[in-house]
Protein backbone atom coordinates (compact mmCIF):
# COMPACT_ATOMS: atom_id res chain seq x y z
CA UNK A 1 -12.98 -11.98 17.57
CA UNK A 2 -9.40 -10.65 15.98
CA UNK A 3 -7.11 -11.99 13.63
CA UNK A 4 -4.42 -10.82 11.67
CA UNK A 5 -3.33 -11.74 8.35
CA UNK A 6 0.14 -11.61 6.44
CA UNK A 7 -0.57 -9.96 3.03
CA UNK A 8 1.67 -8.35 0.70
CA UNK A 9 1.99 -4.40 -0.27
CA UNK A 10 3.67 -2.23 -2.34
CA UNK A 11 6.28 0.11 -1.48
CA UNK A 12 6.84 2.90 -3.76
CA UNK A 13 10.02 4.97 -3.80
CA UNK A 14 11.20 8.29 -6.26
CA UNK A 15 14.41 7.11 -7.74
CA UNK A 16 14.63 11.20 -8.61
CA UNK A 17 13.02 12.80 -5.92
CA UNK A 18 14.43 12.79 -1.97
CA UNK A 19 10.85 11.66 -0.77
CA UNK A 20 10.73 9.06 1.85
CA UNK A 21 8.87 5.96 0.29
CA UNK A 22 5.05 5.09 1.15
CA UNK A 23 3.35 2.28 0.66
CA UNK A 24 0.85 2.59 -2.39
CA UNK A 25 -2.64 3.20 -1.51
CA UNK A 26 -2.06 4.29 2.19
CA UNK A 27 -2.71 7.63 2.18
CA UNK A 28 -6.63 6.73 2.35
CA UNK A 29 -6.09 7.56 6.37
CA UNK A 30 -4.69 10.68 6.07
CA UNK A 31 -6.68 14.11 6.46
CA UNK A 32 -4.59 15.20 3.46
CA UNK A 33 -5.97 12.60 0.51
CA UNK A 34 -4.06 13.77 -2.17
CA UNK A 35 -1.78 10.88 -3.02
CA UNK A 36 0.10 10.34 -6.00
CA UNK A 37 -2.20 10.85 -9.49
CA UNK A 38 -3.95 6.99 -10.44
CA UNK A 39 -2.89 5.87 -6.48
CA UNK A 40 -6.02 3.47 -5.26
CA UNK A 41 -8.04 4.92 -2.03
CA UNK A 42 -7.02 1.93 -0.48
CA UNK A 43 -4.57 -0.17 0.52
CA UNK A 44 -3.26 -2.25 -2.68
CA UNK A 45 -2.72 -6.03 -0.96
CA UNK A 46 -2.12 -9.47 -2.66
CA UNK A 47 -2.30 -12.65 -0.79
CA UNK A 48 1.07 -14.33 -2.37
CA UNK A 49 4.62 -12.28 -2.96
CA UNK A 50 4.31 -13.72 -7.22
CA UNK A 51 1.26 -11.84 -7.40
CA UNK A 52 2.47 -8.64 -5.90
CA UNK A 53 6.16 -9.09 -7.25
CA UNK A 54 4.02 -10.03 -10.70
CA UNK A 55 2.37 -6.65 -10.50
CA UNK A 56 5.52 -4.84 -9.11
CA UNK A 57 7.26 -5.98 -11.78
CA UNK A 58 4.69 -4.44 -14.79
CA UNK A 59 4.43 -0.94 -13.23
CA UNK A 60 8.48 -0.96 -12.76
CA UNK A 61 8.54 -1.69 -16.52
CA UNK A 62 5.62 0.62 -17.18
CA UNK A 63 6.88 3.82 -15.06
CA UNK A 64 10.86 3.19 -15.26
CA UNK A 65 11.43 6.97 -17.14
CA UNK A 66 9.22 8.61 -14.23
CA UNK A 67 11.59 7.48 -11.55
CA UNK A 68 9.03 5.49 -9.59
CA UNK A 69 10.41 2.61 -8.31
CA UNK A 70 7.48 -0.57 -6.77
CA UNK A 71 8.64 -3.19 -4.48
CA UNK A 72 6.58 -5.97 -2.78
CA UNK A 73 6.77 -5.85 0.90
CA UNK A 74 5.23 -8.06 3.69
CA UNK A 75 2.25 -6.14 5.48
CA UNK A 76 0.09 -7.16 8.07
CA UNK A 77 -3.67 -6.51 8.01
CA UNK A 78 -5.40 -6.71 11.41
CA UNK A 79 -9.42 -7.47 11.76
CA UNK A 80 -11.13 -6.75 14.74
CA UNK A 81 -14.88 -6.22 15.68
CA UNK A 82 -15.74 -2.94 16.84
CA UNK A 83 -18.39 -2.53 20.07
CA UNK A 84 -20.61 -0.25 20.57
CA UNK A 85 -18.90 1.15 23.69
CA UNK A 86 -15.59 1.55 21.90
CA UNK A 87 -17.20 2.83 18.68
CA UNK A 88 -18.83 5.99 20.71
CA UNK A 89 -14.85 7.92 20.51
């Protein structure tokens, strides 16, 4: 069984620094886990665009002098079950 879901992320974006953006909490997947300091080890997802925009909208007014900038954006989270055959790599 597999399904996918539409959930919302965050984007986050250096206003001051020429970084490309990332969404927040997706460097959990990397080999390199360093992400940015108080970033979650996973993926930060709301199920309605108020809640994330809601959220977006604190940190924006919390972090504004550090040049962070937080957007909402729509993600999509897939679920699928994992055999024992495909699980062996």
């Amino acid at each position: 069984m597999t399904w996918n879901r539409v959930l919302w992320g965050v984007e986050l974006k250096s206003t001051i620094k020429n970084e490309p953006p990332t969404i927040l909490g997706s460097r959990w997947h990397f080999a390199d886990r360093r992400g940015h300091d108080g970033e979650p080890s996973r993926a930060l997802l709301f199920c309605t665009r108020k809640q994330a925009r809601d959220w977006c909208r604190g940190r924006n007014e919390r972090d504004e002098h550090l040049g962070w900038k937080y957007t909402p954006i729509k993600v999509s989270e897939r679920v699928e079950k994992i055999t024992e055959d495909s699980s062996n790599g």
